[in-house]
C-alpha atoms as a PDB file:
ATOM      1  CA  UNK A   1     -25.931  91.610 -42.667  1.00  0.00           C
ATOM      2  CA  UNK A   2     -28.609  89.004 -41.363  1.00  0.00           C
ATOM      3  CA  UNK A   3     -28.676  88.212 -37.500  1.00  0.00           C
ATOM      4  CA  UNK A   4     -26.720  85.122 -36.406  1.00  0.00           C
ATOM      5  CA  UNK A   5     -29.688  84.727 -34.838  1.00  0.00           C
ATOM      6  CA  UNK A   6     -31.063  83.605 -39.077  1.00  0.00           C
ATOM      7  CA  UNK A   7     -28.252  80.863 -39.350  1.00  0.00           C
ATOM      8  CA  UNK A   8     -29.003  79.469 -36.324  1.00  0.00           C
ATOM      9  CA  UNK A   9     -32.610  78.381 -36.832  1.00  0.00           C
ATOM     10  CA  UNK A  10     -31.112  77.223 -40.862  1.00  0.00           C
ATOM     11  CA  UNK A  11     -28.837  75.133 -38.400  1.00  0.00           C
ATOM     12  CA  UNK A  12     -31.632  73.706 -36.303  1.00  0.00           C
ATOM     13  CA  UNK A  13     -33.351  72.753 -39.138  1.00  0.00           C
ATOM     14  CA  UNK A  14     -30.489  71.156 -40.942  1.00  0.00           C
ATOM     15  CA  UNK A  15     -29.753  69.042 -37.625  1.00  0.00           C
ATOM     16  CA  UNK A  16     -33.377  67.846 -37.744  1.00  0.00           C
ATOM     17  CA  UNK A  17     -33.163  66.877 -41.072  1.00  0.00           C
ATOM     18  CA  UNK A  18     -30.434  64.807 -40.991  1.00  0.00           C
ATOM     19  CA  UNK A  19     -31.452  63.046 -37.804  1.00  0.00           C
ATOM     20  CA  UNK A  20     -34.645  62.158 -40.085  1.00  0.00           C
ATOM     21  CA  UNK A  21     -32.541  60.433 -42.159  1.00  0.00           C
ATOM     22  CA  UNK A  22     -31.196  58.019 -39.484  1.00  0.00           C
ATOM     23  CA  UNK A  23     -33.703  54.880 -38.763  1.00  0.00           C
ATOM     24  CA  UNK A  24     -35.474  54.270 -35.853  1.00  0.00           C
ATOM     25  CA  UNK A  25     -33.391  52.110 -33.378  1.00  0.00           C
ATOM     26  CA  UNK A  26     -34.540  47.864 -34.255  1.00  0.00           C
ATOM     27  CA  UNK A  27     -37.395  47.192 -31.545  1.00  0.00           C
ATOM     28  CA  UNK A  28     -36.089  43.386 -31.497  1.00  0.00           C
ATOM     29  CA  UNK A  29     -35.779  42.767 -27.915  1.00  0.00           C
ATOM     30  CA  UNK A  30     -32.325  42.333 -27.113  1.00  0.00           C
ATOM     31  CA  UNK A  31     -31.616  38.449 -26.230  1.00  0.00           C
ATOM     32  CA  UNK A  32     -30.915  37.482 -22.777  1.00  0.00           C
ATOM     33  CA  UNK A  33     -27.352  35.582 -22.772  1.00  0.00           C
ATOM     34  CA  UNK A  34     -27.427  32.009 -22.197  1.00  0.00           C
ATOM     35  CA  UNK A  35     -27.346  31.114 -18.653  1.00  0.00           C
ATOM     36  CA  UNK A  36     -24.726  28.081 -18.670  1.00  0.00           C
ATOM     37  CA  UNK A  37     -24.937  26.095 -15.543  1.00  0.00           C
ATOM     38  CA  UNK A  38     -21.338  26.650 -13.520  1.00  0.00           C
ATOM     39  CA  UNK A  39     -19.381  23.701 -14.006  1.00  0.00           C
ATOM     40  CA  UNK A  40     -19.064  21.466 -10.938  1.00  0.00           C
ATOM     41  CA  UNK A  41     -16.058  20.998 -10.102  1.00  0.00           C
ATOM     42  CA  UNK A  42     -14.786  17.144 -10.015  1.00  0.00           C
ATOM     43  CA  UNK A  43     -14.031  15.724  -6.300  1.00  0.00           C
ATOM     44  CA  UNK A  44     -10.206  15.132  -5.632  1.00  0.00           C
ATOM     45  CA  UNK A  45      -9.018  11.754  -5.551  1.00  0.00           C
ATOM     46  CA  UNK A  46      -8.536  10.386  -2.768  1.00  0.00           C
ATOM     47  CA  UNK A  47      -4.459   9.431  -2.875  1.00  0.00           C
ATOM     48  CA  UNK A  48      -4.008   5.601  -2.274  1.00  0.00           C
ATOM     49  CA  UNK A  49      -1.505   4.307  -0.704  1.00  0.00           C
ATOM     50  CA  UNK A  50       0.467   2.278  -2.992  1.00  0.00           C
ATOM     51  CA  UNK A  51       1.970  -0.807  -1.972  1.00  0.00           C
ATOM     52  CA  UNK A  52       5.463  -1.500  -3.522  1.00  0.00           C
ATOM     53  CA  UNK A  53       5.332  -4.525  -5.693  1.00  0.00           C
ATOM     54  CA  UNK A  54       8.577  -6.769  -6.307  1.00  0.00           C
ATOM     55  CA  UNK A  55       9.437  -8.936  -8.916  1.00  0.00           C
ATOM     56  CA  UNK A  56      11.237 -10.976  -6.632  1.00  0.00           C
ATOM     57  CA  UNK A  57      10.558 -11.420  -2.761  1.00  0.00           C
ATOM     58  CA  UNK A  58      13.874 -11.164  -2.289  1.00  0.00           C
ATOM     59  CA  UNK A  59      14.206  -7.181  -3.048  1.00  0.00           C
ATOM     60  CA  UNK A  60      11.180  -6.530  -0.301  1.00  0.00           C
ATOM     61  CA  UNK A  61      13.039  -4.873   2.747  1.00  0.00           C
ATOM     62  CA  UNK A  62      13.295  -7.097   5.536  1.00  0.00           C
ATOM     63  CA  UNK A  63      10.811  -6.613   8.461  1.00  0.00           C
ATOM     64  CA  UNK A  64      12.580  -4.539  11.300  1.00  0.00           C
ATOM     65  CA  UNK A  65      13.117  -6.998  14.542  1.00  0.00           C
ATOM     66  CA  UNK A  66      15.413  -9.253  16.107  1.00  0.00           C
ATOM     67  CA  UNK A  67      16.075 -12.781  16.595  1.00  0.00           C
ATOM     68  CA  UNK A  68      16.394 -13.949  20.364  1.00  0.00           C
ATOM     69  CA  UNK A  69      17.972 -17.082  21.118  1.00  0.00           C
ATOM     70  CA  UNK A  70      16.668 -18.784  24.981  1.00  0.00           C
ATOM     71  CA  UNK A  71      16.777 -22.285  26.063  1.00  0.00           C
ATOM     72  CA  UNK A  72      14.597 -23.807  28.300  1.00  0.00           C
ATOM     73  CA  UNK A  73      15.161 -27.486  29.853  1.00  0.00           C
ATOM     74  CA  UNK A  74      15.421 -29.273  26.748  1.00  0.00           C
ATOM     75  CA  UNK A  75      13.328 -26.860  24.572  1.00  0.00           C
ATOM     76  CA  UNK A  76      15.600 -24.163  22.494  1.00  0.00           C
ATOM     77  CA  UNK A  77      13.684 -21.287  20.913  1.00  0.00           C
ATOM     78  CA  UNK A  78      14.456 -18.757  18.232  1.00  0.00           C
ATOM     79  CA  UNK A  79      11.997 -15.557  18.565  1.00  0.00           C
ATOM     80  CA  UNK A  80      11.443 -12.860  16.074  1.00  0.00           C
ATOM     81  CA  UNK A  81       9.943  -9.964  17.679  1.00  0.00           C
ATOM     82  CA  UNK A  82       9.123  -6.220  16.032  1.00  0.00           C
ATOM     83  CA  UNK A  83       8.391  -3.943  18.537  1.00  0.00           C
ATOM     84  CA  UNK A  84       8.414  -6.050  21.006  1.00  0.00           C
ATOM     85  CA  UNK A  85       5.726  -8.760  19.261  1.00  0.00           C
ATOM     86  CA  UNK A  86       6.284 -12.010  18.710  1.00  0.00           C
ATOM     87  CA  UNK A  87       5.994 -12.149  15.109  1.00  0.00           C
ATOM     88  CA  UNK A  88       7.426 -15.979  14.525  1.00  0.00           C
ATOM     89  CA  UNK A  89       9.216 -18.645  16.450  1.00  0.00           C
ATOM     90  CA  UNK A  90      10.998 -21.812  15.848  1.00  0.00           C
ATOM     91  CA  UNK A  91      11.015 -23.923  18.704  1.00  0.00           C
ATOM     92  CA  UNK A  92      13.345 -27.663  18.821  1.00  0.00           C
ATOM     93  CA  UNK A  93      10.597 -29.425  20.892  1.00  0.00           C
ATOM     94  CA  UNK A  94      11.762 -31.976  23.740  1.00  0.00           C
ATOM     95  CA  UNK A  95      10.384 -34.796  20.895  1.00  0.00           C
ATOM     96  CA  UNK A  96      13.460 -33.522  18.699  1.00  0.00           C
ATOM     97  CA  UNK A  97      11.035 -31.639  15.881  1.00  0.00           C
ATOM     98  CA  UNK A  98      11.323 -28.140  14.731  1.00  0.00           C
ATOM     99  CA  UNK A  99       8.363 -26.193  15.250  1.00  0.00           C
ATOM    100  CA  UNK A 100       7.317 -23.186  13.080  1.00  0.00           C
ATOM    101  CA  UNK A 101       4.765 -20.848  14.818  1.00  0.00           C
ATOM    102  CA  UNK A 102       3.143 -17.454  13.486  1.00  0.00           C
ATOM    103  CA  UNK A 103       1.248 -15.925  16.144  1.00  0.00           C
ATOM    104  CA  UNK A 104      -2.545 -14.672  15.047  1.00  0.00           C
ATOM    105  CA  UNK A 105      -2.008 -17.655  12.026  1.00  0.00           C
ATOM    106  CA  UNK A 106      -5.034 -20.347  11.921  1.00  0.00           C
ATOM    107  CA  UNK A 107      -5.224 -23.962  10.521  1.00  0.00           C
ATOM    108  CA  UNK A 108      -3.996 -24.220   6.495  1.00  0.00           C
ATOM    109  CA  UNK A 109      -0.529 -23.372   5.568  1.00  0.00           C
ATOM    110  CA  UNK A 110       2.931 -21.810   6.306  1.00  0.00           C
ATOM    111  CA  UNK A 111       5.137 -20.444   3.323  1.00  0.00           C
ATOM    112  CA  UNK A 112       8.282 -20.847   3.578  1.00  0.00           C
ATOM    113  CA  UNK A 113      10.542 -19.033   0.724  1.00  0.00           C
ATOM    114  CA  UNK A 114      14.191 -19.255   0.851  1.00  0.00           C
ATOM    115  CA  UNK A 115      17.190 -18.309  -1.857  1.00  0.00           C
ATOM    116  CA  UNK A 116      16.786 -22.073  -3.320  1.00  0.00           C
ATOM    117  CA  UNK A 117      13.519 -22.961  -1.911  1.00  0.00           C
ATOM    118  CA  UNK A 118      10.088 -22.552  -2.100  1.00  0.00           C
ATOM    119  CA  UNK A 119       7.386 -24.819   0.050  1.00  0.00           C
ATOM    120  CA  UNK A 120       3.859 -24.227   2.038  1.00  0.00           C
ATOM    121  CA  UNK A 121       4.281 -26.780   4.856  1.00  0.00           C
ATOM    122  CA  UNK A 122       0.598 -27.811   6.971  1.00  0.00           C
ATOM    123  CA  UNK A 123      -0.443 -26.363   9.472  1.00  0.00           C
ATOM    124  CA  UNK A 124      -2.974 -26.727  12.769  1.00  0.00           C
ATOM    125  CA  UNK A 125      -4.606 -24.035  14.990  1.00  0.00           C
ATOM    126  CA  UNK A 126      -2.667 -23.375  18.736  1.00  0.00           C
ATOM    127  CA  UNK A 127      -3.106 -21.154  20.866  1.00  0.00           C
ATOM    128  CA  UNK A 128      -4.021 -18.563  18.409  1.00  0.00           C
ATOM    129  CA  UNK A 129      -1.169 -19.638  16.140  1.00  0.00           C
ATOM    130  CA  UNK A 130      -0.305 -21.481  13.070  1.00  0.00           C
ATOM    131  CA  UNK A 131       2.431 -24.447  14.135  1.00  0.00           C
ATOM    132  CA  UNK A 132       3.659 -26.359  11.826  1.00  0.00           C
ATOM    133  CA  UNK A 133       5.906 -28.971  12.845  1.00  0.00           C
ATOM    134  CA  UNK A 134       9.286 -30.199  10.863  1.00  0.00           C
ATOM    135  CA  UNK A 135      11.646 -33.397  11.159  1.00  0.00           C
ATOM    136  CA  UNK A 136      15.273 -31.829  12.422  1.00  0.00           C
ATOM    137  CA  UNK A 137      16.922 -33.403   9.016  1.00  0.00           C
ATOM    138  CA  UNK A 138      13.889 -31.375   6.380  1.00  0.00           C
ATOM    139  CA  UNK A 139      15.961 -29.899   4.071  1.00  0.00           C
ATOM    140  CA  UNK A 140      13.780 -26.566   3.970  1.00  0.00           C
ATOM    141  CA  UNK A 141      15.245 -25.596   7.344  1.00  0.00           C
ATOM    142  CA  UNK A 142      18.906 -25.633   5.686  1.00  0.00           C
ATOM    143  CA  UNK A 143      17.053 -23.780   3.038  1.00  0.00           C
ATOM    144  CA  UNK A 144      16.093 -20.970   5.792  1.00  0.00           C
ATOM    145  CA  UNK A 145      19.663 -21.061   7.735  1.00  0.00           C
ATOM    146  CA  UNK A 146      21.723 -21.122   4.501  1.00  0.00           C
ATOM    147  CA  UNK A 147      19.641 -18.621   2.076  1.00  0.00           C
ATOM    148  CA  UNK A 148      21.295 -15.168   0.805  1.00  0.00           C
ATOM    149  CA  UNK A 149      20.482 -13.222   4.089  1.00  0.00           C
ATOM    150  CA  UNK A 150      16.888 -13.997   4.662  1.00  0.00           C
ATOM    151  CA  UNK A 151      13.556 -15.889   4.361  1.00  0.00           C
ATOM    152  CA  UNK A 152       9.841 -15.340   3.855  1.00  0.00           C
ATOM    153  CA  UNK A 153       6.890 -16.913   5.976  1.00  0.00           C
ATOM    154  CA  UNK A 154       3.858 -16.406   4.390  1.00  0.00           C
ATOM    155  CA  UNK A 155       0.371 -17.182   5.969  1.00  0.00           C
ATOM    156  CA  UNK A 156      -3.118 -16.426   5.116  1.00  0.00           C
ATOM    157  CA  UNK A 157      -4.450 -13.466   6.198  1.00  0.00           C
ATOM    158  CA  UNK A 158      -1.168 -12.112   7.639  1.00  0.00           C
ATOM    159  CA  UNK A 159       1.427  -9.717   5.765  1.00  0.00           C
ATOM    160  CA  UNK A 160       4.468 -11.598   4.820  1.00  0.00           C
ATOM    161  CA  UNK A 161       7.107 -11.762   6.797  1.00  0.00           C
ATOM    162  CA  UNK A 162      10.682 -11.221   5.387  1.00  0.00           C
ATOM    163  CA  UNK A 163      13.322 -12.480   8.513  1.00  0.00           C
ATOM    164  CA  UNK A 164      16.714 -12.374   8.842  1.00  0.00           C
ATOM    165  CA  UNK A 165      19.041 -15.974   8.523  1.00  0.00           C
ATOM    166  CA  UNK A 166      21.128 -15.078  11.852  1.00  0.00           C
ATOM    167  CA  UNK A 167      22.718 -17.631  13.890  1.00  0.00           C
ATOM    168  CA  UNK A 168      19.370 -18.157  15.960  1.00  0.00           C
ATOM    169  CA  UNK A 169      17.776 -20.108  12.995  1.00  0.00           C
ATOM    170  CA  UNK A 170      20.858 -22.045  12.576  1.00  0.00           C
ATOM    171  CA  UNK A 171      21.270 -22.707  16.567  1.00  0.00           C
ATOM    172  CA  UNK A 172      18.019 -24.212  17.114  1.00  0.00           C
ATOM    173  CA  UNK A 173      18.320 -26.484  13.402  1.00  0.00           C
ATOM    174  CA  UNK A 174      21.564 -27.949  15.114  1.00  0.00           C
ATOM    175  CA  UNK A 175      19.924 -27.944  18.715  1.00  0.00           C
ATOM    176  CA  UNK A 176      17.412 -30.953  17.753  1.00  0.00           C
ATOM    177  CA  UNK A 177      19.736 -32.810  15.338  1.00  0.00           C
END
Protein backbone atom coordinates (compact mmCIF):
# COMPACT_ATOMS: atom_id res chain seq x y z
CA UNK A 1 0.00 0.00 0.00
CA UNK A 2 1.51 3.49 -1.08
CA UNK A 3 1.59 6.38 1.61
CA UNK A 4 -1.34 8.82 1.50
CA UNK A 5 1.34 10.87 1.68
CA UNK A 6 1.79 9.63 -2.72
CA UNK A 7 -1.89 10.77 -3.50
CA UNK A 8 -1.51 13.81 -2.00
CA UNK A 9 1.31 15.35 -4.04
CA UNK A 10 -0.86 13.46 -7.43
CA UNK A 11 -3.57 15.85 -5.84
CA UNK A 12 -1.41 18.95 -5.71
CA UNK A 13 -0.46 18.49 -8.99
CA UNK A 14 -3.86 17.85 -10.41
CA UNK A 15 -5.10 21.20 -8.60
CA UNK A 16 -2.27 23.05 -10.38
CA UNK A 17 -3.14 21.78 -13.50
CA UNK A 18 -6.45 22.64 -13.68
CA UNK A 19 -5.95 26.13 -12.31
CA UNK A 20 -3.59 26.37 -15.55
CA UNK A 21 -6.37 25.88 -17.48
CA UNK A 22 -8.34 28.91 -16.16
CA UNK A 23 -7.24 32.42 -17.92
CA UNK A 24 -5.62 35.08 -16.42
CA UNK A 25 -8.18 37.59 -14.90
CA UNK A 26 -8.90 40.63 -18.12
CA UNK A 27 -6.33 43.53 -17.13
CA UNK A 28 -9.04 46.09 -18.64
CA UNK A 29 -9.27 48.57 -15.98
CA UNK A 30 -12.53 48.41 -14.52
CA UNK A 31 -14.65 51.68 -15.58
CA UNK A 32 -15.38 54.24 -13.08
CA UNK A 33 -19.39 54.70 -12.99
CA UNK A 34 -20.70 57.78 -14.37
CA UNK A 35 -20.84 60.51 -11.95
CA UNK A 36 -24.44 62.08 -12.73
CA UNK A 37 -24.78 65.48 -11.28
CA UNK A 38 -27.67 65.24 -8.30
CA UNK A 39 -30.67 66.65 -9.61
CA UNK A 40 -31.60 70.06 -8.18
CA UNK A 41 -34.46 70.07 -6.85
CA UNK A 42 -37.15 72.70 -8.37
CA UNK A 43 -38.09 75.74 -5.87
CA UNK A 44 -41.76 75.52 -4.50
CA UNK A 45 -44.19 77.81 -5.80
CA UNK A 46 -44.94 80.34 -4.11
CA UNK A 47 -49.05 79.87 -3.47
CA UNK A 48 -50.94 83.01 -4.81
CA UNK A 49 -53.61 84.22 -3.46
CA UNK A 50 -56.42 83.88 -5.75
CA UNK A 51 -58.94 86.40 -6.06
CA UNK A 52 -62.53 85.05 -6.62
CA UNK A 53 -63.80 86.12 -9.96
CA UNK A 54 -67.71 86.56 -10.63
CA UNK A 55 -69.58 86.45 -13.58
CA UNK A 56 -71.85 88.83 -12.25
CA UNK A 57 -71.08 91.63 -9.55
CA UNK A 58 -73.96 90.78 -8.06
CA UNK A 59 -72.74 87.21 -6.53
CA UNK A 60 -69.49 89.17 -4.89
CA UNK A 61 -70.27 89.17 -1.03
CA UNK A 62 -71.15 92.43 0.16
CA UNK A 63 -68.44 94.46 2.03
CA UNK A 64 -68.99 94.05 5.90
CA UNK A 65 -70.19 97.67 7.42
CA UNK A 66 -73.05 99.66 8.22
CA UNK A 67 -75.02 102.45 7.01
CA UNK A 68 -75.46 105.46 9.54
CA UNK A 69 -78.09 107.84 9.02
CA UNK A 70 -77.25 111.76 10.88
CA UNK A 71 -78.66 115.03 10.00
CA UNK A 72 -77.09 118.11 10.37
CA UNK A 73 -78.94 121.66 9.92
CA UNK A 74 -80.16 121.13 6.58
CA UNK A 75 -77.47 118.60 5.43
CA UNK A 76 -78.64 114.70 5.81
CA UNK A 77 -75.87 112.12 5.43
CA UNK A 78 -75.79 108.41 4.79
CA UNK A 79 -72.24 106.85 5.96
CA UNK A 80 -70.87 103.50 5.16
CA UNK A 81 -68.21 102.65 7.49
CA UNK A 82 -66.11 99.06 7.83
CA UNK A 83 -64.32 99.00 10.80
CA UNK A 84 -64.97 102.04 11.72
CA UNK A 85 -63.75 103.83 8.12
CA UNK A 86 -65.60 105.83 6.19
CA UNK A 87 -65.69 103.91 3.13
CA UNK A 88 -68.58 106.09 1.13
CA UNK A 89 -71.12 108.74 1.85
CA UNK A 90 -74.06 110.31 0.28
CA UNK A 91 -74.68 113.58 1.51
CA UNK A 92 -78.29 115.85 0.39
CA UNK A 93 -76.31 119.17 0.34
CA UNK A 94 -78.15 122.45 1.68
CA UNK A 95 -78.26 123.32 -2.46
CA UNK A 96 -80.74 120.20 -2.67
CA UNK A 97 -78.01 117.80 -4.70
CA UNK A 98 -76.98 114.38 -3.76
CA UNK A 99 -73.45 114.03 -3.23
CA UNK A 100 -71.48 110.76 -3.75
CA UNK A 101 -68.07 110.71 -1.92
CA UNK A 102 -65.35 107.80 -1.74
CA UNK A 103 -62.78 108.72 0.62
CA UNK A 104 -58.91 108.18 -0.76
CA UNK A 105 -60.85 108.53 -4.56
CA UNK A 106 -59.17 111.36 -6.92
CA UNK A 107 -60.56 113.35 -9.95
CA UNK A 108 -62.12 110.85 -12.96
CA UNK A 109 -65.03 108.69 -12.24
CA UNK A 110 -67.50 106.97 -9.82
CA UNK A 111 -69.22 103.57 -10.87
CA UNK A 112 -72.23 103.15 -9.93
CA UNK A 113 -73.81 99.47 -10.64
CA UNK A 114 -77.22 98.69 -9.56
CA UNK A 115 -79.81 95.55 -10.37
CA UNK A 116 -81.07 97.67 -13.59
CA UNK A 117 -78.32 100.09 -13.88
CA UNK A 118 -75.04 100.62 -14.85
CA UNK A 119 -73.30 104.36 -15.07
CA UNK A 120 -69.67 106.05 -14.22
CA UNK A 121 -70.84 109.53 -13.13
CA UNK A 122 -67.71 112.58 -13.04
CA UNK A 123 -65.97 113.23 -10.60
CA UNK A 124 -63.53 116.14 -8.88
CA UNK A 125 -60.77 115.85 -6.20
CA UNK A 126 -61.96 117.00 -2.26
CA UNK A 127 -60.50 116.67 0.46
CA UNK A 128 -58.83 113.52 -0.47
CA UNK A 129 -62.06 112.21 -2.00
CA UNK A 130 -63.84 111.58 -5.16
CA UNK A 131 -67.43 113.70 -5.00
CA UNK A 132 -69.51 113.46 -7.47
CA UNK A 133 -72.52 115.42 -7.32
CA UNK A 134 -76.27 114.25 -8.54
CA UNK A 135 -79.67 116.20 -9.23
CA UNK A 136 -82.25 114.74 -6.33
CA UNK A 137 -84.67 113.48 -9.39
CA UNK A 138 -81.32 111.24 -11.38
CA UNK A 139 -82.81 108.19 -11.87
CA UNK A 140 -79.50 106.20 -10.90
CA UNK A 141 -80.17 107.03 -7.25
CA UNK A 142 -83.66 105.06 -7.51
CA UNK A 143 -81.45 102.62 -9.25
CA UNK A 144 -79.22 102.36 -5.88
CA UNK A 145 -82.35 102.57 -3.30
CA UNK A 146 -84.53 100.15 -5.33
CA UNK A 147 -81.84 97.41 -6.62
CA UNK A 148 -82.08 93.57 -5.39
CA UNK A 149 -80.28 94.24 -1.99
CA UNK A 150 -77.26 96.17 -3.00
CA UNK A 151 -75.00 98.36 -5.20
CA UNK A 152 -71.43 98.68 -6.43
CA UNK A 153 -69.19 101.94 -6.41
CA UNK A 154 -66.35 101.48 -8.33
CA UNK A 155 -63.34 103.96 -8.49
CA UNK A 156 -59.93 103.86 -9.83
CA UNK A 157 -57.44 102.61 -7.85
CA UNK A 158 -59.77 101.51 -5.01
CA UNK A 159 -61.34 97.86 -4.53
CA UNK A 160 -64.95 97.90 -5.35
CA UNK A 161 -67.26 98.44 -3.05
CA UNK A 162 -70.42 96.21 -2.84
CA UNK A 163 -73.07 98.26 -0.18
CA UNK A 164 -76.10 97.43 1.15
CA UNK A 165 -79.69 99.33 -0.25
CA UNK A 166 -80.96 100.01 3.51
CA UNK A 167 -83.25 102.71 4.33
CA UNK A 168 -80.23 105.25 4.73
CA UNK A 169 -79.81 105.45 0.87
CA UNK A 170 -83.43 105.82 0.46
CA UNK A 171 -83.73 108.54 3.46
CA UNK A 172 -81.32 110.92 2.17
CA UNK A 173 -82.82 110.39 -1.90
CA UNK A 174 -86.22 111.60 -0.30
CA UNK A 175 -84.41 114.16 2.12
CA UNK A 176 -83.40 116.59 -0.94
CA UNK A 177 -86.47 115.95 -3.15
Amino acid sequence: MKPIYAHAGAALALTFTIAACIPAPDSTPVPEPVQRPAPTPSPTPTPSIALPAYDNWIDAPQTPGDWAYRTSGSESRASFSTNDTLAFQMICTPTKQIALIRPGGSAGRIGIRTETSERAVSAESRNGAAVATLSPRDPLLDAMALTRGRFAVETAGQSPLYLPAWAEVTRVIEDCR
